[in-house]
C-alpha atoms as a PDB file:
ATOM      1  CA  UNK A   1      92.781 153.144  80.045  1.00  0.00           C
ATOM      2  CA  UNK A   2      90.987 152.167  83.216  1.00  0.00           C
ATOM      3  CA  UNK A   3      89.522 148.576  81.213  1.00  0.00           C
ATOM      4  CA  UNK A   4      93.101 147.934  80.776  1.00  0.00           C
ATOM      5  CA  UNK A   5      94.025 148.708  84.633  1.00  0.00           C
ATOM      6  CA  UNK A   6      90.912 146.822  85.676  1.00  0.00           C
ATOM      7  CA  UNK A   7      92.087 144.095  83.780  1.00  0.00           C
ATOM      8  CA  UNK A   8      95.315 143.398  85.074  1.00  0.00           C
ATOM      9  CA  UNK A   9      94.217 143.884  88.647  1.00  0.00           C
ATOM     10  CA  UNK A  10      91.815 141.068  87.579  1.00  0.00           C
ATOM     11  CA  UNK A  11      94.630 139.165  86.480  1.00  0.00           C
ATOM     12  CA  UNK A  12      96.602 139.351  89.216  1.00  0.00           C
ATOM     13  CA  UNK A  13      94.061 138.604  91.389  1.00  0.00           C
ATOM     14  CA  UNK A  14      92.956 134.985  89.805  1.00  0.00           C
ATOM     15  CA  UNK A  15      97.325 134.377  89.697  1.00  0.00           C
ATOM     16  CA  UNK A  16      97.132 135.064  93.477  1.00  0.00           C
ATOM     17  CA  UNK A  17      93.889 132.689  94.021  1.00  0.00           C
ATOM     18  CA  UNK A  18      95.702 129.957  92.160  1.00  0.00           C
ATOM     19  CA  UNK A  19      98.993 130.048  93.523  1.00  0.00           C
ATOM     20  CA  UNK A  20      96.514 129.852  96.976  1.00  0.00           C
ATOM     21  CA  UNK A  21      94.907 126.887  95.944  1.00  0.00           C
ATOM     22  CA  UNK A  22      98.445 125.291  94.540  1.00  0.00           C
ATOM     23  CA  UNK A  23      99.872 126.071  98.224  1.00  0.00           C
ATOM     24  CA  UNK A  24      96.905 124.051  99.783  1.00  0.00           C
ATOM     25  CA  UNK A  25      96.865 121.564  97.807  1.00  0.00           C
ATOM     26  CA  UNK A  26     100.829 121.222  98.845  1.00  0.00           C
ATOM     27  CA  UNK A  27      99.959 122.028 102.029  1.00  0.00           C
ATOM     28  CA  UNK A  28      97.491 118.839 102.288  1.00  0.00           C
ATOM     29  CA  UNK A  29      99.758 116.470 100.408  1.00  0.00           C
ATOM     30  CA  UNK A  30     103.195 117.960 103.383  1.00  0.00           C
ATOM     31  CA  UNK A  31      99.525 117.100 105.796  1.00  0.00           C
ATOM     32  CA  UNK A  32      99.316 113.183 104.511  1.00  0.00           C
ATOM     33  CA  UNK A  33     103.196 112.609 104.270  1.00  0.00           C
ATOM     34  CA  UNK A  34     103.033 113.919 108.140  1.00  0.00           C
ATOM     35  CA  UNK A  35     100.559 111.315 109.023  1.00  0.00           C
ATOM     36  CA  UNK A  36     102.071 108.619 107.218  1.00  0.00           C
ATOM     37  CA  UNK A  37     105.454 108.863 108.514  1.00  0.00           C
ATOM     38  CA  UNK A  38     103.918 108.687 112.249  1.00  0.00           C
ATOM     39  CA  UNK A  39     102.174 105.802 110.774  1.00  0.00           C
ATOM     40  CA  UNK A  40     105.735 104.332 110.340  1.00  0.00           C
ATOM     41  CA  UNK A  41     107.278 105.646 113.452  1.00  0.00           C
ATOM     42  CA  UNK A  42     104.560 103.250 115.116  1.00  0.00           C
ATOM     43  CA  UNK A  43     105.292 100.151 113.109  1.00  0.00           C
ATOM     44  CA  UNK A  44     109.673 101.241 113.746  1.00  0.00           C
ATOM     45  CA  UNK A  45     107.974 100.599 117.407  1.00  0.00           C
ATOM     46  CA  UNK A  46     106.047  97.753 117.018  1.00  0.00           C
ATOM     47  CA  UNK A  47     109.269  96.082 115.702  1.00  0.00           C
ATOM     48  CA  UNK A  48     111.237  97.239 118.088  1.00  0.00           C
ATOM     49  CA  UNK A  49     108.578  95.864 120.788  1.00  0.00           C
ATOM     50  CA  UNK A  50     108.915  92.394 119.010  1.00  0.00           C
ATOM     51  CA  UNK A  51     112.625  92.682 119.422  1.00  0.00           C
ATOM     52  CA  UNK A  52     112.921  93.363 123.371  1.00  0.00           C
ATOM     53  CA  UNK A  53     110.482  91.457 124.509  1.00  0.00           C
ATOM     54  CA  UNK A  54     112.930  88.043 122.633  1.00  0.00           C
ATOM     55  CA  UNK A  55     112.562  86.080 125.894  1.00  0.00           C
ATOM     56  CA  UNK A  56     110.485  83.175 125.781  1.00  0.00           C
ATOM     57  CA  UNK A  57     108.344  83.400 128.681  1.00  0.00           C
ATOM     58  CA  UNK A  58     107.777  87.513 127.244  1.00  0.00           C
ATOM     59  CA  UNK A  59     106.872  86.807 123.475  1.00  0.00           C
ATOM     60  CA  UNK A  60     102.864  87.356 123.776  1.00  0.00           C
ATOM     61  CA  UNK A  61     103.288  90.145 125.820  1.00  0.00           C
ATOM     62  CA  UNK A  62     106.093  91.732 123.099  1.00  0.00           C
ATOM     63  CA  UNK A  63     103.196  90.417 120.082  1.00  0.00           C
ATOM     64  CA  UNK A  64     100.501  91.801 121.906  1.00  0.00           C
ATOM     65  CA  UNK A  65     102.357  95.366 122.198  1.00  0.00           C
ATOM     66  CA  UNK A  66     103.628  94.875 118.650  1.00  0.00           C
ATOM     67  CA  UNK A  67     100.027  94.716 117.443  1.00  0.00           C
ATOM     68  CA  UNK A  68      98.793  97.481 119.412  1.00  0.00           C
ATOM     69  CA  UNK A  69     101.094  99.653 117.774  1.00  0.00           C
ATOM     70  CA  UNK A  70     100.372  98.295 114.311  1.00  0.00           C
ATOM     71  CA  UNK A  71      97.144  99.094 114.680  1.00  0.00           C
ATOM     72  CA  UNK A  72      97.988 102.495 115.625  1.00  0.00           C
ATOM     73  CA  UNK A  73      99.930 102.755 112.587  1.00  0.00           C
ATOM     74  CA  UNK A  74      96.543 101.490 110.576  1.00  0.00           C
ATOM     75  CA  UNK A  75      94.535 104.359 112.592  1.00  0.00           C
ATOM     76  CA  UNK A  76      97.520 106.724 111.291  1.00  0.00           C
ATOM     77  CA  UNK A  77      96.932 106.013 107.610  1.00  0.00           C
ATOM     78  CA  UNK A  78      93.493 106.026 107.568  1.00  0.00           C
ATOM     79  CA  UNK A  79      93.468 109.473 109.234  1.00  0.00           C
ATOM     80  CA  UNK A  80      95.514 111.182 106.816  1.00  0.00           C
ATOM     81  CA  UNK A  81      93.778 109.737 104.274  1.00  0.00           C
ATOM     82  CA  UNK A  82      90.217 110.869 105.868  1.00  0.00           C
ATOM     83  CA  UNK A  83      91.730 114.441 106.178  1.00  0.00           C
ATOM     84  CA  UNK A  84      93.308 114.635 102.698  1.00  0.00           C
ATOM     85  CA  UNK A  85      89.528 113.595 101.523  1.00  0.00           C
ATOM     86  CA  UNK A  86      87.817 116.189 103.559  1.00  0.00           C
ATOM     87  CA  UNK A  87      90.668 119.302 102.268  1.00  0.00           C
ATOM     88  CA  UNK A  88      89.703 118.223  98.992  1.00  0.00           C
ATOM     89  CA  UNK A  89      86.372 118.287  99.336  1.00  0.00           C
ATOM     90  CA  UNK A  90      86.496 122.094 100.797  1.00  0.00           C
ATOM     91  CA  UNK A  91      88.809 122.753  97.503  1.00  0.00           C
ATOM     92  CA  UNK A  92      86.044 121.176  95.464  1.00  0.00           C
ATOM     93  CA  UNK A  93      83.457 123.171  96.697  1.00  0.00           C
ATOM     94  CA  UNK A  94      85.772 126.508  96.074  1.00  0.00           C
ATOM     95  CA  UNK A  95      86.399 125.692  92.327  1.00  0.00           C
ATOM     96  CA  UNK A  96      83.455 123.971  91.264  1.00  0.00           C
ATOM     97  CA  UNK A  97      85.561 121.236  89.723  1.00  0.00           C
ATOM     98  CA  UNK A  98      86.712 117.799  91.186  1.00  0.00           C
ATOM     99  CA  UNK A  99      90.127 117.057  92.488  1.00  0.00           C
ATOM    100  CA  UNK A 100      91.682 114.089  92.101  1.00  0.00           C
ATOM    101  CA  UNK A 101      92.586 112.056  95.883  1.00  0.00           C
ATOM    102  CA  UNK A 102      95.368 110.350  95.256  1.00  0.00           C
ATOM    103  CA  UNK A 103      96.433 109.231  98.331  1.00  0.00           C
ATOM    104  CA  UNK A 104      94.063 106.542  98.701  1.00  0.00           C
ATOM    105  CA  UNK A 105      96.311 103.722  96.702  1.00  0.00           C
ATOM    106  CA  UNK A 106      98.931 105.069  98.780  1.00  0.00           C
ATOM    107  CA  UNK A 107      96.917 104.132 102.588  1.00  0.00           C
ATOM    108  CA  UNK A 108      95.807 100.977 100.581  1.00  0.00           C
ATOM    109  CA  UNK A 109      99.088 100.471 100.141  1.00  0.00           C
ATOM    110  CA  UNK A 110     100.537 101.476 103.677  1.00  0.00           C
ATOM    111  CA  UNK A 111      97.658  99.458 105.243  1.00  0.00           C
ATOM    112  CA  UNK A 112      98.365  96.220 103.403  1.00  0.00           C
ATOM    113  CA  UNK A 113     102.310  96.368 104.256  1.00  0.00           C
ATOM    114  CA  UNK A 114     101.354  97.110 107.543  1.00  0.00           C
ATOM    115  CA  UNK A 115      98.772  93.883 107.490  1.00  0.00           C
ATOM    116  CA  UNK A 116     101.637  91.770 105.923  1.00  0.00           C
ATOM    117  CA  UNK A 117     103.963  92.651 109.405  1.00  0.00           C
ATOM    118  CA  UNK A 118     101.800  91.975 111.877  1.00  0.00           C
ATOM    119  CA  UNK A 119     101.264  88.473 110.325  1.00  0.00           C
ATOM    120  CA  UNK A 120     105.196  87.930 110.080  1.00  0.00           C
ATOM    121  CA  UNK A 121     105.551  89.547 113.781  1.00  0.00           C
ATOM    122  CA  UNK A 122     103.063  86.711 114.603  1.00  0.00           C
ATOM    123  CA  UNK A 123     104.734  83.696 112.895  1.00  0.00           C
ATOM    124  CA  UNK A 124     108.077  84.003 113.911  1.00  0.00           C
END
């Protein structure tokens, strides 16, 4: 009788420890989207800087800004992407097994497009 209590107290246990690990894993994928989308609040900016500063005699100044906060935006990425890597790695060392980062084709991705605008912002 007490095998069979032992048993499902051991079973309930390793349900809760997984639906942990499925929460942080969620939690660090809600933890990259966050970063990301700040990424793109920047570049919103950096258009919008490339937009008000229209007047001739202003453009470099408004490319200059535009860049800056392109560059934040590339900072952005990369950082969620660095701390996505580093969860993982603490998840990793937990289980014993390897996790899969995904998000790195994603801040390729995000980088490149944000590459691509500041070249456009720069030729027009």
């Amino acid at each position: 009788m007490d095998v069979d209590v032992d048993d499902k107290r051991e079973d309930a246990l390793r349900l809760q420890v997984e639906w942990a690990e499925e929460r942080t894993a969620l939690g660090i994928a809600r933890t990259v989207a966050s970063w990301a989308r700040t990424g793109l609040g920047a570049i919103g900016v950096a258009l919008g800087m490339h937009v008000v500063f229209r007047d001739p005699s202003q453009v470099m100044l408004g490319r200059l800004a535009a860049t800056l906060f392109l560059l934040i935006a590339v900072a952005l990425f990369i950082g969620g992407n660095v701390q996505a890597r580093r969860l993982h790695r603490m998840l990793e060392r937990e289980r014993d097994i390897p996790i899969h980062n995904s998000y790195a084709p994603l801040t390729i991705a995000l980088i490149v497009a944000t590459t691509l605008c500041g070249v456009l912002l720069w030729t027009l």
